[in-house]
Structure formats: C-alpha cells, structure tokens
C-alpha atoms as a PDB file:
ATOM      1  CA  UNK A   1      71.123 205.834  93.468  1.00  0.00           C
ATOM      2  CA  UNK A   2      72.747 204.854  90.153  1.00  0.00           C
ATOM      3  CA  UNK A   3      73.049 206.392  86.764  1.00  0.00           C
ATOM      4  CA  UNK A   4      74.204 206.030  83.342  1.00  0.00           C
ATOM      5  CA  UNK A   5      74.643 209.069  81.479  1.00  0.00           C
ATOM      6  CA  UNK A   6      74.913 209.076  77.784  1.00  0.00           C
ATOM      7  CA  UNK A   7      75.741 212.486  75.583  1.00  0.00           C
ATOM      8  CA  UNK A   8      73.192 212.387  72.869  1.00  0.00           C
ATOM      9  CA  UNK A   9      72.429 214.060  69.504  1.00  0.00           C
ATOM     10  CA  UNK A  10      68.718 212.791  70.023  1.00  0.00           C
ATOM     11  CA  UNK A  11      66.888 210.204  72.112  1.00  0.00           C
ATOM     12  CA  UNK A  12      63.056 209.500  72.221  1.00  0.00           C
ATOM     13  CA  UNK A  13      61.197 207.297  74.495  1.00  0.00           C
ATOM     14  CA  UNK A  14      57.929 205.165  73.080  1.00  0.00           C
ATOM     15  CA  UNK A  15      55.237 203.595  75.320  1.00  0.00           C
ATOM     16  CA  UNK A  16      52.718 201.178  73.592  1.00  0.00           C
ATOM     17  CA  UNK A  17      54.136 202.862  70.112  1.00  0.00           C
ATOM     18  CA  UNK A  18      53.380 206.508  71.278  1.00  0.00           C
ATOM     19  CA  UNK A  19      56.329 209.066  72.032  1.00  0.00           C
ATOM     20  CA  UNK A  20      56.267 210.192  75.294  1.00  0.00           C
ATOM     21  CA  UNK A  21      59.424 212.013  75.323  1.00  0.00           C
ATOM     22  CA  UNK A  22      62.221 213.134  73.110  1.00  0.00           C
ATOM     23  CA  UNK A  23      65.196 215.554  73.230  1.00  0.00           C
ATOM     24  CA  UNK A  24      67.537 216.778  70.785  1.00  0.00           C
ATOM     25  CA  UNK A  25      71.002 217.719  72.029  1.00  0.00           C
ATOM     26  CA  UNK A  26      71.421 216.962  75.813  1.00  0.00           C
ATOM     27  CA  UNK A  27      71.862 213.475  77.690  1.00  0.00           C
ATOM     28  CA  UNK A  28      70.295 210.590  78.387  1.00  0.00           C
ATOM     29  CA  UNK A  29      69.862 209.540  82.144  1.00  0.00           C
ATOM     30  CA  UNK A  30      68.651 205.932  82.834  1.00  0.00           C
ATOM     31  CA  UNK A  31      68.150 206.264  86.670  1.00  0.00           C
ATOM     32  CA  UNK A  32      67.607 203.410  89.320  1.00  0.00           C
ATOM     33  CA  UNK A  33      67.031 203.976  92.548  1.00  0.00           C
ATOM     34  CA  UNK A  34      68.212 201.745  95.568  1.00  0.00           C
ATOM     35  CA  UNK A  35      66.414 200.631  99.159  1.00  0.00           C
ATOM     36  CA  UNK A  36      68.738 202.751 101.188  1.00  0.00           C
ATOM     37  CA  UNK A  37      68.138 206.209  98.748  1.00  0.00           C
ATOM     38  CA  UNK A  38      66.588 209.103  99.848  1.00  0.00           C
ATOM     39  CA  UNK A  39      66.496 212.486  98.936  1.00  0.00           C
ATOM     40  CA  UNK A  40      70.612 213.400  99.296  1.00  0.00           C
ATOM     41  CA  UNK A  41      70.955 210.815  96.662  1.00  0.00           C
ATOM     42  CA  UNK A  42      69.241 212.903  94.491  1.00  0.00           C
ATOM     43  CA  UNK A  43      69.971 215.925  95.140  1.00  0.00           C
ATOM     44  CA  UNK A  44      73.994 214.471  94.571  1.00  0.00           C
ATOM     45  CA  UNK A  45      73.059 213.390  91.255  1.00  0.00           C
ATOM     46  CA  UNK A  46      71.322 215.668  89.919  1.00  0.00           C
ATOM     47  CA  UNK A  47      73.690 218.309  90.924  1.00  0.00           C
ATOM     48  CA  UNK A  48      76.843 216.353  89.594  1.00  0.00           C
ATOM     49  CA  UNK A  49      74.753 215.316  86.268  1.00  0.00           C
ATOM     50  CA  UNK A  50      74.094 219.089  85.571  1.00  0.00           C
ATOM     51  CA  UNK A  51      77.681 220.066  86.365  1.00  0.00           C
ATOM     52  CA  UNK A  52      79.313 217.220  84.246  1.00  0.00           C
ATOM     53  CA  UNK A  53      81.125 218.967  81.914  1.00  0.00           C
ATOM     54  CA  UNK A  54      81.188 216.164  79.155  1.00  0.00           C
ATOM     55  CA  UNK A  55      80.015 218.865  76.350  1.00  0.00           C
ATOM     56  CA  UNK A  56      83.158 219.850  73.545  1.00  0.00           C
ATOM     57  CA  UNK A  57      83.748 223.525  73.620  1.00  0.00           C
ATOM     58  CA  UNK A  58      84.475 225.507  71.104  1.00  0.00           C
ATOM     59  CA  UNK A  59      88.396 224.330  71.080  1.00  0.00           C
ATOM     60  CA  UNK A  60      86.857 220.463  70.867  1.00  0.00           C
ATOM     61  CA  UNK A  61      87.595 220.339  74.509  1.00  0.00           C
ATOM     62  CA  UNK A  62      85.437 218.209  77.414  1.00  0.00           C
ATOM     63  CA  UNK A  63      84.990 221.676  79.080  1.00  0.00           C
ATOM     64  CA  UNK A  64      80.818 222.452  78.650  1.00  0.00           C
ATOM     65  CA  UNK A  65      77.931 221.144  81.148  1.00  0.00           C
ATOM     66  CA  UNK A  66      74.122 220.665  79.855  1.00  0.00           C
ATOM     67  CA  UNK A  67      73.610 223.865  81.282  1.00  0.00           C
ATOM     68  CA  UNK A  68      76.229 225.645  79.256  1.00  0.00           C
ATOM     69  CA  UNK A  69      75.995 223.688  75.889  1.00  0.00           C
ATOM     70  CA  UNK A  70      71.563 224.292  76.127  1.00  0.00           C
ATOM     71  CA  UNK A  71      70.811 220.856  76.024  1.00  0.00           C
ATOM     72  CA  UNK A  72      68.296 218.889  77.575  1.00  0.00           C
ATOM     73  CA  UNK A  73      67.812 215.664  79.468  1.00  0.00           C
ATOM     74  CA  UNK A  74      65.649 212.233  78.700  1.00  0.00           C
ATOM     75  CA  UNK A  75      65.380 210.898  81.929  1.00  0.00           C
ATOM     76  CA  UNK A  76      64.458 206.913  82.390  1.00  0.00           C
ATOM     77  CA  UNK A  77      63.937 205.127  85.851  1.00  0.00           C
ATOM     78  CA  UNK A  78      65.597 201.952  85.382  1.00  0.00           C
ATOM     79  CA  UNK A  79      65.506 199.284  88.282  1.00  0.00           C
ATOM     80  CA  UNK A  80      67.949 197.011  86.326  1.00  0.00           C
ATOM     81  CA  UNK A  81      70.908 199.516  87.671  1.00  0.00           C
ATOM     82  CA  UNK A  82      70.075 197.443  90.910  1.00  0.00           C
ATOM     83  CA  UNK A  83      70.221 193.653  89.553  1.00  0.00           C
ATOM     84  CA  UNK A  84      73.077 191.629  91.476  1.00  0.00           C
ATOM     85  CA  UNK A  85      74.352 189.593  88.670  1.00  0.00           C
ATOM     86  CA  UNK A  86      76.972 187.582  91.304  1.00  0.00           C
ATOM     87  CA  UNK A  87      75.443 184.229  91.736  1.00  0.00           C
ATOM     88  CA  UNK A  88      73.453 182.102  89.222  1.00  0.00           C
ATOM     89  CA  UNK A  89      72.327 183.432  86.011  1.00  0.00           C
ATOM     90  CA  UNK A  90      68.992 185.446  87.009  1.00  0.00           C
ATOM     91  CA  UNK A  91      70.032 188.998  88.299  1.00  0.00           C
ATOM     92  CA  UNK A  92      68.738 189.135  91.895  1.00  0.00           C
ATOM     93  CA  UNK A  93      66.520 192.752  92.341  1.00  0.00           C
ATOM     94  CA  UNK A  94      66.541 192.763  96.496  1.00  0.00           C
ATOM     95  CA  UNK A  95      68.492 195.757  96.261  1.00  0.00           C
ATOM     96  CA  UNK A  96      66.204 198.117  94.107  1.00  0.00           C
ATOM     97  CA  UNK A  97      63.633 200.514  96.248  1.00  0.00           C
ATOM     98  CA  UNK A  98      60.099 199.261  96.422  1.00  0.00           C
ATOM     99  CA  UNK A  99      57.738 200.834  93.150  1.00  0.00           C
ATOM    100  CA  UNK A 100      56.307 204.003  95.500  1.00  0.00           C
ATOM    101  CA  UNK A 101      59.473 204.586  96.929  1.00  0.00           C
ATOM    102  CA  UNK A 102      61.244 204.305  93.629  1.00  0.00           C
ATOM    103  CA  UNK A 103      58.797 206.717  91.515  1.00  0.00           C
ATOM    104  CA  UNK A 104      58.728 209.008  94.557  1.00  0.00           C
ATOM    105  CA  UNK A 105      62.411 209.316  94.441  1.00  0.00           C
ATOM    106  CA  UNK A 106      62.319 209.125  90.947  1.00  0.00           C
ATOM    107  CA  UNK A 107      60.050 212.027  90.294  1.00  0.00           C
ATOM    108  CA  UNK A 108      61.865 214.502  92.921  1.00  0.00           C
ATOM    109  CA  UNK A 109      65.259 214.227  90.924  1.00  0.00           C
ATOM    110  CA  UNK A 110      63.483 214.981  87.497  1.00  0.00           C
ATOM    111  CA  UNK A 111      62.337 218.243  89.410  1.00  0.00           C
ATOM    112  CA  UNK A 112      66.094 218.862  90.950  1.00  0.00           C
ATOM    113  CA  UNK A 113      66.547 218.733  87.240  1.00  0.00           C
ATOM    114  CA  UNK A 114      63.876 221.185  86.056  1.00  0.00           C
ATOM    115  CA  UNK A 115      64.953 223.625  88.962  1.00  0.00           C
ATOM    116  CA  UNK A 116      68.458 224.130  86.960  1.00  0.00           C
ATOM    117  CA  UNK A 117      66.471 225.711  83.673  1.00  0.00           C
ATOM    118  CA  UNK A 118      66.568 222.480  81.381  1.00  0.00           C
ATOM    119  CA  UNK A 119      63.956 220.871  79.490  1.00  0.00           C
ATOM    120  CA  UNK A 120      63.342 217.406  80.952  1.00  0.00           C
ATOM    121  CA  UNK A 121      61.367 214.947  78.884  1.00  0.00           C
ATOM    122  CA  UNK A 122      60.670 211.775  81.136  1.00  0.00           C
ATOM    123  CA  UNK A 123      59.660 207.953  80.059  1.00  0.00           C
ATOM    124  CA  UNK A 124      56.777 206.550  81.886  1.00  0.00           C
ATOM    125  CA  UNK A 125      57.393 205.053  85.418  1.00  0.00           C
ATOM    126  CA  UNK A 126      56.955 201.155  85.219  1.00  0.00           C
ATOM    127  CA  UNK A 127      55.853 200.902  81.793  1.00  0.00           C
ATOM    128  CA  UNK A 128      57.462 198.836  79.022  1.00  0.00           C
ATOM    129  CA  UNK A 129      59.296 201.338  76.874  1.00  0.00           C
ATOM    130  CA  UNK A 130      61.344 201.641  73.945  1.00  0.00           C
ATOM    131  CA  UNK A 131      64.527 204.094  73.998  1.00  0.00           C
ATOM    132  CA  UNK A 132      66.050 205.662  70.779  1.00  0.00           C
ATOM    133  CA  UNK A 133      69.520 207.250  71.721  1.00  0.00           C
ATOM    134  CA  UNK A 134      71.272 208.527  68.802  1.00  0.00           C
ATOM    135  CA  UNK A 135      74.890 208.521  71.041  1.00  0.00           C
ATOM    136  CA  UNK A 136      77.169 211.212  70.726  1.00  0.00           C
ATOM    137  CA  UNK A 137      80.843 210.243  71.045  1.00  0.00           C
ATOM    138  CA  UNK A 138      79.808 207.781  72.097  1.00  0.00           C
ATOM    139  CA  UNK A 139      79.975 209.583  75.934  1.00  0.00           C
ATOM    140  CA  UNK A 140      79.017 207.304  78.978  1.00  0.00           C
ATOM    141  CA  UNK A 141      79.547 207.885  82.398  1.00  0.00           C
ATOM    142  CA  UNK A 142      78.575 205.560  85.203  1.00  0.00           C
ATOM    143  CA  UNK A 143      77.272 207.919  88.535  1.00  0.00           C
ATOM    144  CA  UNK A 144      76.644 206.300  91.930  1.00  0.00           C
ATOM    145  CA  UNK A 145      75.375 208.172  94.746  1.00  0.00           C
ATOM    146  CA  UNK A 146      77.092 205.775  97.458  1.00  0.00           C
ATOM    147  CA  UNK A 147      80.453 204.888  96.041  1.00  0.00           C
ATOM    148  CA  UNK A 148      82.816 206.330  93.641  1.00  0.00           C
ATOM    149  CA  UNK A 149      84.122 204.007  90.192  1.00  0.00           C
END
C-alpha cells in the first residue's frame, strides 16, 4: 500500500461539480492500494499516518501528529501510486489491486482512521474527481507499506 501525505490548510474533493468532501486543517492522503495488500498494510499506514508528527508546535517545531494538532484527513484512493513508469511511455497498472479488492481495502483504512477520533472526509471510489489542496509548507511525505524510502 502506498501513500502521499500532504499537510494542508484546506483541501476539498468535487465529483461531477458537487463537493463530496472537504477539510480544513489536517492532511491530505491519496491512497493506492497494491495486489499483494491486505489488511496489515493498512493497519501500518494508518497507524504511522496518525502518528506522523509533521504538525509545528508551539516552538515552530515538526513535533505535533493530526491527532494532537485536531486536524482532519481527506482521504483519496488513487491507483496511479501503482503505475510502473520503467518501460515505454504508458505507465503499466499490473501492479494495482483489482477495483473490489482495492475499495475493500480502501474503505477499512478510512475506518482505522475514524477509530483514532478524526474527522475523515473521503472522495468517491472510482469516480473522476477534482482535488483542491491548499498545501501547507508545502509538507509531503511518501509512505509505503512494503519498503522503506
């Protein structure tokens, strides 16, 4: 499983010009999910994603998690994490979990989420959407469940 977290003043998320989610202070996760994930993946991310502590303190130091700053979390499912941009000049998507596997997985780490006391706004699951992210920092980490960067 792969993420990109952003820290975020705001983000919103339209489908067919309707917003289905937004979030003020918090971060943005745009999650893909890989054949070989299951529910450890998950769990690992969601756990390290609410214990990042990427939030300024009151000394302007990285020392605050979404918890402990109050902030919330948009959270996209984003098969593109998975393209394999090696060869040729079309990303190759063999390594991206099926659609029901995928939302399955997808939907159980927005609940990991929920289960830590933050408000989690979600995008819609294989719909075309449009992403506002009002970037704070700009702060962007890269998460993978099966290796480290």
């Amino acid at each position: 499983m792969r993420a990109v977290v952003q820290r975020v003043h705001r983000a919103s998320v339209m489908v067919d010009e309707v917003t289905v989610g937004e979030i003020g202070p918090g971060l943005v996760v745009f999650l893909g999910v890989g054949r070989e994930d299951d529910h450890g993946d998950a769990d690992y991310l969601a756990s390290k994603i609410t214990g990042l502590r990427i939030f300024e303190d009151d000394a302007g130091l990285m020392n605050l998690s979404v918890q402990e700053s109050e902030g919330s979390i948009l959270s996209i499912s984003q098969f593109t994490l998975f393209g394999d941009c090696r060869k040729g000049r079309r990303p190759g998507f063999s390594a991206a979990a099926p659609p029901g596997r995928a939302e399955e997985l997808y939907n159980y780490f927005c609940e990991r989420l929920r289960l830590c006391n933050l408000n989690v706004a979600t995008g819609q699951f294989q719909a075309e959407m449009r992403i506002m992210v009002d970037n704070d920092g700009p702060v962007t980490m890269l998460l993978d469940s099966k290796r480290l960067f």
